[in-house]
Structures are given as C-alpha cells and as structure tokens.
N, C-alpha and C. Protein backbone atom coordinates (compact mmCIF):
# COMPACT_ATOMS: atom_id res chain seq x y z
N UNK A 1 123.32 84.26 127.68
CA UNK A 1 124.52 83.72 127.08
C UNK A 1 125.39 83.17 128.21
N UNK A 2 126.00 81.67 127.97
CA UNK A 2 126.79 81.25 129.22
C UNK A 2 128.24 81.69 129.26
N UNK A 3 128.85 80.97 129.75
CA UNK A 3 130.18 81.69 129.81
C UNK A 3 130.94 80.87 128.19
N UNK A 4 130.51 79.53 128.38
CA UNK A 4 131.33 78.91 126.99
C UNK A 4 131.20 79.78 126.04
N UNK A 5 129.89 80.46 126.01
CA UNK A 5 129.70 80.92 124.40
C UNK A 5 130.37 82.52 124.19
N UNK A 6 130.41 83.03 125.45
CA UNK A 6 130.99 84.85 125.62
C UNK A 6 132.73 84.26 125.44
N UNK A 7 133.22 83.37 125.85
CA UNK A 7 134.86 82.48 125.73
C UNK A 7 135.10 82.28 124.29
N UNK A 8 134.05 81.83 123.60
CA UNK A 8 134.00 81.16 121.88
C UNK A 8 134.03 82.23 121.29
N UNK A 9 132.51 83.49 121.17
CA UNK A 9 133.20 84.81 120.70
C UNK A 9 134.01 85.62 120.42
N UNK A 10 135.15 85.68 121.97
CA UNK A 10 136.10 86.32 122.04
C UNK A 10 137.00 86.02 121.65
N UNK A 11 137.42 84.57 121.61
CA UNK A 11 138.29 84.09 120.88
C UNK A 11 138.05 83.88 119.16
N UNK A 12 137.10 83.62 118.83
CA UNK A 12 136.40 83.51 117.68
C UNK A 12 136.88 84.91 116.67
N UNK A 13 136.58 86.01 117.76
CA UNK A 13 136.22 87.19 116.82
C UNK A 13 137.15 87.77 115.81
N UNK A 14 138.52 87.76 116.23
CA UNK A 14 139.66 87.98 115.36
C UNK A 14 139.06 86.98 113.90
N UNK A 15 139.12 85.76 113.92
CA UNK A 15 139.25 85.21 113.21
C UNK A 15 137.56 85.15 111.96
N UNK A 16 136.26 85.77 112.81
CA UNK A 16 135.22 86.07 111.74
C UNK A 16 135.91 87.46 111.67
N UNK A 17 136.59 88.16 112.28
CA UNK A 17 136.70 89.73 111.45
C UNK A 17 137.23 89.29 109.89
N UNK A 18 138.69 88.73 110.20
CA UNK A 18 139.38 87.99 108.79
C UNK A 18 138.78 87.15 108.10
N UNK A 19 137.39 86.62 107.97
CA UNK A 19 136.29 86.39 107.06
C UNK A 19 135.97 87.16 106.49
N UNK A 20 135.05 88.33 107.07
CA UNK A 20 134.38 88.84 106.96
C UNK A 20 135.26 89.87 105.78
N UNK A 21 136.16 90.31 106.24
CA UNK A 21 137.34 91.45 105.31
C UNK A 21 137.06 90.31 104.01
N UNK A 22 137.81 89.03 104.03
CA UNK A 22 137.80 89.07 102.93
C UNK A 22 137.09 87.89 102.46
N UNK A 23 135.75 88.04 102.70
CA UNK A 23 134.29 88.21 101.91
C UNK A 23 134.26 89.63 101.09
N UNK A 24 134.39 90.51 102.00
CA UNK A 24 134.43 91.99 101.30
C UNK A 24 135.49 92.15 100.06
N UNK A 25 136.78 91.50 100.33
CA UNK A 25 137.54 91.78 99.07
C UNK A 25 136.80 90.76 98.12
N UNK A 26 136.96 89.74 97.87
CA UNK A 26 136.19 88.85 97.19
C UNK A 26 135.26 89.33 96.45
N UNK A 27 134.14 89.97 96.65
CA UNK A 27 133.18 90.77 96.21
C UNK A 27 133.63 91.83 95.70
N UNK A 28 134.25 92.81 96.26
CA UNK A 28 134.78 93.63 95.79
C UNK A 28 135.71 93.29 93.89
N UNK A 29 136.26 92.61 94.14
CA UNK A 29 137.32 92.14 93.11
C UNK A 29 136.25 91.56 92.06
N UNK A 30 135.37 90.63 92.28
CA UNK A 30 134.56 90.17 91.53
C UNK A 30 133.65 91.28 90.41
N UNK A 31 133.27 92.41 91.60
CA UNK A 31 132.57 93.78 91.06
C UNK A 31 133.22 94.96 90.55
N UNK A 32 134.69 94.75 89.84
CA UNK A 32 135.68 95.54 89.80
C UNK A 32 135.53 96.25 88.22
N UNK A 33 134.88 97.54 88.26
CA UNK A 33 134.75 98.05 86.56
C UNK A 33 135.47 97.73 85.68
N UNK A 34 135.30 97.18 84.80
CA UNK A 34 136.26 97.31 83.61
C UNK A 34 135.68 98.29 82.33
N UNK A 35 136.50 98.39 81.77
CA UNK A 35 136.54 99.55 80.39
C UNK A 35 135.74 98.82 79.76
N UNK A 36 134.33 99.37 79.37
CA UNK A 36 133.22 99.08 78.99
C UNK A 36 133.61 99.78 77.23
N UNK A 37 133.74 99.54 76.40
CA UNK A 37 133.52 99.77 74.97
C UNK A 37 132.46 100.14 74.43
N UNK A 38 131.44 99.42 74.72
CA UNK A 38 129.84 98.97 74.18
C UNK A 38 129.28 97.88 74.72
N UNK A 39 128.13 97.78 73.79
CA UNK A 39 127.31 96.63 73.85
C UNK A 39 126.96 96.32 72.00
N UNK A 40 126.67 94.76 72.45
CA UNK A 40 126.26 93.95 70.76
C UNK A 40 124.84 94.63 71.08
N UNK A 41 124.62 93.59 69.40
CA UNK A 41 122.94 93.81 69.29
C UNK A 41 122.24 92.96 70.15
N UNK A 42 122.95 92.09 71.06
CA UNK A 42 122.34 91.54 72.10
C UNK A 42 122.17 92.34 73.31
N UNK A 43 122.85 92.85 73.52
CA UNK A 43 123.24 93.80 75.03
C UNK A 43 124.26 93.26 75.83
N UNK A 44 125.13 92.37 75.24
CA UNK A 44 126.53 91.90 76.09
C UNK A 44 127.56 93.09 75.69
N UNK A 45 127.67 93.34 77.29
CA UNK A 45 129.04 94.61 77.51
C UNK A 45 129.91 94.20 76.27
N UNK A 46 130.47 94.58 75.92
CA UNK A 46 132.16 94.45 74.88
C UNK A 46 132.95 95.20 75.55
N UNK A 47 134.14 94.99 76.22
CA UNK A 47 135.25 95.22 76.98
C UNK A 47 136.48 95.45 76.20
N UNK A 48 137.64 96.44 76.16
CA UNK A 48 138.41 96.52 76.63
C UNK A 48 139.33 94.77 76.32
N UNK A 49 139.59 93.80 76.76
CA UNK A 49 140.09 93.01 76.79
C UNK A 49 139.33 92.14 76.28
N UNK A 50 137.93 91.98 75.72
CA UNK A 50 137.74 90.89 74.90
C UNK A 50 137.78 91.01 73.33
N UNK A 51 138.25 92.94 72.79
CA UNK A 51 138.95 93.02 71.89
C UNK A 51 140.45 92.94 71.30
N UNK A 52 141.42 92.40 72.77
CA UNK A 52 142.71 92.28 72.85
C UNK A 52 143.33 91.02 71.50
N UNK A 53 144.23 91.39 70.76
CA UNK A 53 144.80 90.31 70.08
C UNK A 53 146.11 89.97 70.33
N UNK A 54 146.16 89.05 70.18
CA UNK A 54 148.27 88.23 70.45
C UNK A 54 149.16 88.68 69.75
N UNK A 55 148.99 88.68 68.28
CA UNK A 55 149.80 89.31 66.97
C UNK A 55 148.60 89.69 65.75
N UNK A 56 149.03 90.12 64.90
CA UNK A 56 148.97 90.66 63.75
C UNK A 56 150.14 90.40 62.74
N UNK A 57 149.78 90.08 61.59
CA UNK A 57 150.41 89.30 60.25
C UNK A 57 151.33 91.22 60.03
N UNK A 58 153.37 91.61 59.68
CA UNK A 58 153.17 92.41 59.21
C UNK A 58 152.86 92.53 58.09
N UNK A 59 153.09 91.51 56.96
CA UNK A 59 152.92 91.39 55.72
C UNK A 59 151.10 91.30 55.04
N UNK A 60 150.14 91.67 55.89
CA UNK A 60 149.03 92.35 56.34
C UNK A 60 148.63 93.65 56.37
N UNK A 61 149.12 94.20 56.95
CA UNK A 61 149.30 95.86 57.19
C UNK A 61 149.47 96.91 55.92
N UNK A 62 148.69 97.53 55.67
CA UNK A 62 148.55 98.15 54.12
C UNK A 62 148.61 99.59 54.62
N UNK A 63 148.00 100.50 55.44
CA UNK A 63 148.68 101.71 56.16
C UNK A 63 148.12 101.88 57.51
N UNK A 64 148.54 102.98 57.86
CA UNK A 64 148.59 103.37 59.13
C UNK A 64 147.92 105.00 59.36
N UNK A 65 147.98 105.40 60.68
CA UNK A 65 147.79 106.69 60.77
C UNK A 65 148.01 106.88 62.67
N UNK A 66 148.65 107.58 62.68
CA UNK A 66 149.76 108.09 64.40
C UNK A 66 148.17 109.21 64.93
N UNK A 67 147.43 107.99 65.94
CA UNK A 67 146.22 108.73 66.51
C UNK A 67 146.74 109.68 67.69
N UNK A 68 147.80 109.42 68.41
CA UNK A 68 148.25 110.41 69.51
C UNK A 68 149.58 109.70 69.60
N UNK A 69 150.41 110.25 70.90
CA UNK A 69 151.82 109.80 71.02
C UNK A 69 152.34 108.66 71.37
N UNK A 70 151.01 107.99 71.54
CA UNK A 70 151.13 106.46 72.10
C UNK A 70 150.32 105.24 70.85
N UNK A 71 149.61 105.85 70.80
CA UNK A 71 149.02 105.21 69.56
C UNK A 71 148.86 105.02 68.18
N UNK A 72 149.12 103.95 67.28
CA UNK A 72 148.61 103.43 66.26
C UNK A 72 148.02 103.10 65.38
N UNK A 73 147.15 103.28 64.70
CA UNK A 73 146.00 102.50 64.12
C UNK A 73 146.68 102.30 62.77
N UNK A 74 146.26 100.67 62.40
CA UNK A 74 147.05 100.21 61.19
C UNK A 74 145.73 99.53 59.99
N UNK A 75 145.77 99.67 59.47
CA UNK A 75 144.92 98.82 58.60
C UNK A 75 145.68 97.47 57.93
N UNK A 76 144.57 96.54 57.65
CA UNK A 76 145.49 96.08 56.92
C UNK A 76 144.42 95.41 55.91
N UNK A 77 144.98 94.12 55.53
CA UNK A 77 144.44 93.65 53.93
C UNK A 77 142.70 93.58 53.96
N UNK A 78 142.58 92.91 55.11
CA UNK A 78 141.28 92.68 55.33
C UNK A 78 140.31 93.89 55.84
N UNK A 79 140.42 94.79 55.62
CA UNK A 79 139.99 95.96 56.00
C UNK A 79 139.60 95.53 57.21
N UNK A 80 140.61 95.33 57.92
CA UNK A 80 140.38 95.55 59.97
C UNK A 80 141.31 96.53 60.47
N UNK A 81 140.79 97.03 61.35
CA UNK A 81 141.71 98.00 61.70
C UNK A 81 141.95 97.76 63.32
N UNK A 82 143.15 97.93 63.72
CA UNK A 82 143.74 97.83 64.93
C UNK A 82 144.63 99.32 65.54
N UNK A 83 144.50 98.72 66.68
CA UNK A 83 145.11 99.72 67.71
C UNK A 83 145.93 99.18 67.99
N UNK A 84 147.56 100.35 68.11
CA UNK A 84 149.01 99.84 68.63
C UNK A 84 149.10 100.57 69.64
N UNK A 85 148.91 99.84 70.56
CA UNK A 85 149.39 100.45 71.98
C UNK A 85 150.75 100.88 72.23
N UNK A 86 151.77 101.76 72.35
CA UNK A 86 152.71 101.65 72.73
C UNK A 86 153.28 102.47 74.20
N UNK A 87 154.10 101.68 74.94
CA UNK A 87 154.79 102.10 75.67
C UNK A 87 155.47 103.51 75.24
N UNK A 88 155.81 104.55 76.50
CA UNK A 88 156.11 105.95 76.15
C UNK A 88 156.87 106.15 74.60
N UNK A 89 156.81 107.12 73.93
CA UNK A 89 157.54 106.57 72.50
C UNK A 89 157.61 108.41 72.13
N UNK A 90 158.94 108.84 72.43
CA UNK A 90 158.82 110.12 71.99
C UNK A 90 159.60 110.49 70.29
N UNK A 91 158.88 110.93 70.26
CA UNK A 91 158.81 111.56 68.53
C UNK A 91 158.29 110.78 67.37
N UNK A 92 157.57 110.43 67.88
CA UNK A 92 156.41 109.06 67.17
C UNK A 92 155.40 110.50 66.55
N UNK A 93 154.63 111.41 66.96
CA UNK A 93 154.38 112.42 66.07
C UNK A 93 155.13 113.45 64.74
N UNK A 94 156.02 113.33 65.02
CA UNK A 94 156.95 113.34 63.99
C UNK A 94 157.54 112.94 62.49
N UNK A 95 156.64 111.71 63.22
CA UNK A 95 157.12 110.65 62.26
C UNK A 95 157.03 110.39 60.94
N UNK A 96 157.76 110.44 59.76
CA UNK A 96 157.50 110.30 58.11
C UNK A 96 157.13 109.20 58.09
N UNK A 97 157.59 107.96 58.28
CA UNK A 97 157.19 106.39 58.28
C UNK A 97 157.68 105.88 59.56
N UNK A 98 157.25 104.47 60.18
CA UNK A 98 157.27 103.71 61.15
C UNK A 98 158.06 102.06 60.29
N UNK A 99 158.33 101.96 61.57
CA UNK A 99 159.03 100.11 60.95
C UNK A 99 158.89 99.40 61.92
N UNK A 100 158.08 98.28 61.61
CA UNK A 100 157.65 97.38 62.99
C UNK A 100 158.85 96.48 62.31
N UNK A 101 159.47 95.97 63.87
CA UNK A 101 160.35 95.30 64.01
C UNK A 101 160.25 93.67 64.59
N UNK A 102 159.68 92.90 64.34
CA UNK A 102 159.24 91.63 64.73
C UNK A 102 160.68 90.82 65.80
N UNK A 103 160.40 90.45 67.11
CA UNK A 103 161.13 89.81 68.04
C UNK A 103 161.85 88.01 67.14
N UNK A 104 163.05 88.26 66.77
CA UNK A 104 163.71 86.84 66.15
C UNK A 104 163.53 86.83 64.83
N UNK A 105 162.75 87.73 64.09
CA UNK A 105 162.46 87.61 62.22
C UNK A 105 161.30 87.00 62.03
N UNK A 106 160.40 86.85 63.07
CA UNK A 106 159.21 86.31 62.55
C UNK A 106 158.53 87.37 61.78
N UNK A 107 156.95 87.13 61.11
CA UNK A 107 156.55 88.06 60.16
C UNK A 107 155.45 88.30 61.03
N UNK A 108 154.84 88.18 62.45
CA UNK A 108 154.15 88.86 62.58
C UNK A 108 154.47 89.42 64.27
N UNK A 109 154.05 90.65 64.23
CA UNK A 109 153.62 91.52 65.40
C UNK A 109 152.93 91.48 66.84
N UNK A 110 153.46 91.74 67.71
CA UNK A 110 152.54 91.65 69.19
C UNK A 110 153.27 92.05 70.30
N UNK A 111 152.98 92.07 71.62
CA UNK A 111 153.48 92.91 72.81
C UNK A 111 154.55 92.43 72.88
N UNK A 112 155.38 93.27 73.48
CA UNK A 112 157.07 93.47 73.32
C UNK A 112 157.77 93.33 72.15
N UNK A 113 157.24 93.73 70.96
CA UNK A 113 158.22 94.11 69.70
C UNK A 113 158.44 95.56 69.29
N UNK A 114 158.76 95.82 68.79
CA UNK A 114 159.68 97.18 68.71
C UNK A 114 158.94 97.87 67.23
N UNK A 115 158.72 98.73 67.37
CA UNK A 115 158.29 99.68 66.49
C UNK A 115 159.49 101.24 66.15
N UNK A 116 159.88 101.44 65.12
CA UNK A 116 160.86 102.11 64.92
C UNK A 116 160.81 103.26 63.89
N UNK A 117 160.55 104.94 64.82
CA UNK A 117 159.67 105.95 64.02
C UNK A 117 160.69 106.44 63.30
N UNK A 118 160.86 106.85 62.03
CA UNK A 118 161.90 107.32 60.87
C UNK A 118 161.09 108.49 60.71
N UNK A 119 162.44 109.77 61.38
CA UNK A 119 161.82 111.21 61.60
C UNK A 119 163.16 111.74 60.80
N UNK A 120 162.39 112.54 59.56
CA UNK A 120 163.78 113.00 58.67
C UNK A 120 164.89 112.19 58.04
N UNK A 121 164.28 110.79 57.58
CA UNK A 121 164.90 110.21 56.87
C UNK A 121 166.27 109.35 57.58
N UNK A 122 165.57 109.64 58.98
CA UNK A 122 166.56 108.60 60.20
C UNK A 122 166.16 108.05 60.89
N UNK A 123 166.32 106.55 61.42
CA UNK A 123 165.38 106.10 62.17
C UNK A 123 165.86 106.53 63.65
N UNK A 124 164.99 106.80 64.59
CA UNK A 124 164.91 107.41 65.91
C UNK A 124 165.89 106.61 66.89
N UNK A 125 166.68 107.24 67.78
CA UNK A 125 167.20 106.77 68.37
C UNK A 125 166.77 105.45 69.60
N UNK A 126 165.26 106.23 69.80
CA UNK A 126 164.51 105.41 70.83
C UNK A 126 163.70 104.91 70.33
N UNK A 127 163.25 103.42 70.29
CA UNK A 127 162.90 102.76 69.73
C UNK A 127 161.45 102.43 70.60
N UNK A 128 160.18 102.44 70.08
CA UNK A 128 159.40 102.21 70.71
C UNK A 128 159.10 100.89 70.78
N UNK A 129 158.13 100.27 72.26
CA UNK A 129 158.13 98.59 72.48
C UNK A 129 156.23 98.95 72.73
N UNK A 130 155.97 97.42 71.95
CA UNK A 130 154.17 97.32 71.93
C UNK A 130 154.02 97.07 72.73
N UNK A 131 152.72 97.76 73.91
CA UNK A 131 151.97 97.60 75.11
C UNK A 131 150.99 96.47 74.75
N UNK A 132 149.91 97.23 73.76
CA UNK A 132 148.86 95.93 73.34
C UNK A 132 148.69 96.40 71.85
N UNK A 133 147.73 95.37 71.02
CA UNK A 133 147.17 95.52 70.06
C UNK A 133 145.29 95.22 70.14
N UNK A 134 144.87 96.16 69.86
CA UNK A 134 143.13 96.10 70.30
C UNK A 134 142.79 96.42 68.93
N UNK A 135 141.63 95.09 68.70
CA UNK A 135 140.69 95.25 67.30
C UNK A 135 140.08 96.42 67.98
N UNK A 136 140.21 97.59 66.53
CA UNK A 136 138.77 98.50 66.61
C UNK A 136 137.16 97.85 65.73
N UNK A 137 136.69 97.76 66.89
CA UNK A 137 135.56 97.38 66.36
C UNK A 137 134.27 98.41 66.63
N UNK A 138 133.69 98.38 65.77
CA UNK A 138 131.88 99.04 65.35
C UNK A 138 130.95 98.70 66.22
N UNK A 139 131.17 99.39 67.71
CA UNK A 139 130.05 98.84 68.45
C UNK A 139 129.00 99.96 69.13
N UNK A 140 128.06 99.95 69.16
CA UNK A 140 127.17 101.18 69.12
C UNK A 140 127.27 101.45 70.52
C-alpha cells in the first residue's frame, strides 16, 4: 500500500464509518416488527395498521360492549365490529351508557373526538379522546 492510499483511508474513514452506521439504520428500520394480527388464506401477514380506519358512521353503531379501560368494541348496522381505542379514560368501566361526541356536529367518528362515559345517570367529568379505531377482523 503507497502512501496516497494509507492518506485516502485515514481521511476517508470517518466518513465510510457514517455509511456504514447508517446502512445499518436503514436496514434496521426497514426490518422493524410490526404487530402481526394474522395471516389471509393466502399467507399475507395482516397488521395492526392495515386494519386501521379514519371514521365510522355514528348513526351506524347499534351497540357496544367496554372490553377493558381503554377499549371499545361497537357494532354496528352492518354487523362489523370495531375497536375504540382510547386515550387514558378513567371510569369508562363504570359506565351505564357512553356518548360519542363528533368534532363540529358531523355524524361520524374518528381520532381526536371525544367519547363521554354516563356513570350514574351523569355524564363524567373527564371526557375521553379516540386514539384509533381498528376493524376486528376474522383472521386465523
């Protein structure tokens, strides 16, 4: 090795280290687990986010049932059933009925609208706000 090329290295090397890192993130990020659900009858993963929806119709919604302190599940006309994600929401177990609250008076539902648990014939002081809404779907 001559001297140009031991000069090119050394100077070089900082700058393939900061390749090389992020080649590694790159890959890394690309290979990053996601929340696996299932698989179809094909064998394509079903994720987590390719069951995510924007809104839901409320005038749709026929009942419900409070799966834990954060969650939702609503039925509605079409016999689909969804998941209400919500941000922390205390006394949502409690709850006699719920009142989704639509952002401006629109009629349908989705992240950042307000859900409002009526515990004893009062509605709750703290008002819960939607994280997500996820189709439950039938996947083996």
């Amino acid at each position: 090795m001559n001297e140009h090329d031991k000069n090119f290295l050394i100077n070089m090397s900082p700058f393939l280290i900061v390749a090389l890192v992020m080649f590694f993130m790159m890959v890394a990020f690309e290979t990053k687990a996601k929340e696996i659900i299932g698989y179809t009858e094909h064998g394509i993963a079903v994720t987590k986010e390719d069951l995510q929806v924007r809104n839901i119709s409320v005038r749709s919604i026929r009942g419900y049932s409070i799966q834990n302190n954060n969650v939702i599940r609503v039925r509605t006309a079409r016999k689909q059933e969804y998941d209400i994600e919500l941000y922390f929401c205390s006394g949502l177990q409690f709850a006699g009925k719920i009142v989704f609250v639509p952002w401006g008076g629109f009629t349908t539902i989705g992240k950042g609208d307000k859900v409002i648990p009526i515990i004893f014939g009062r509605p709750n002081r703290d008002t819960c706000i939607i994280k997500s809404i996820t189709l439950v779907a039938d996947v083996g």
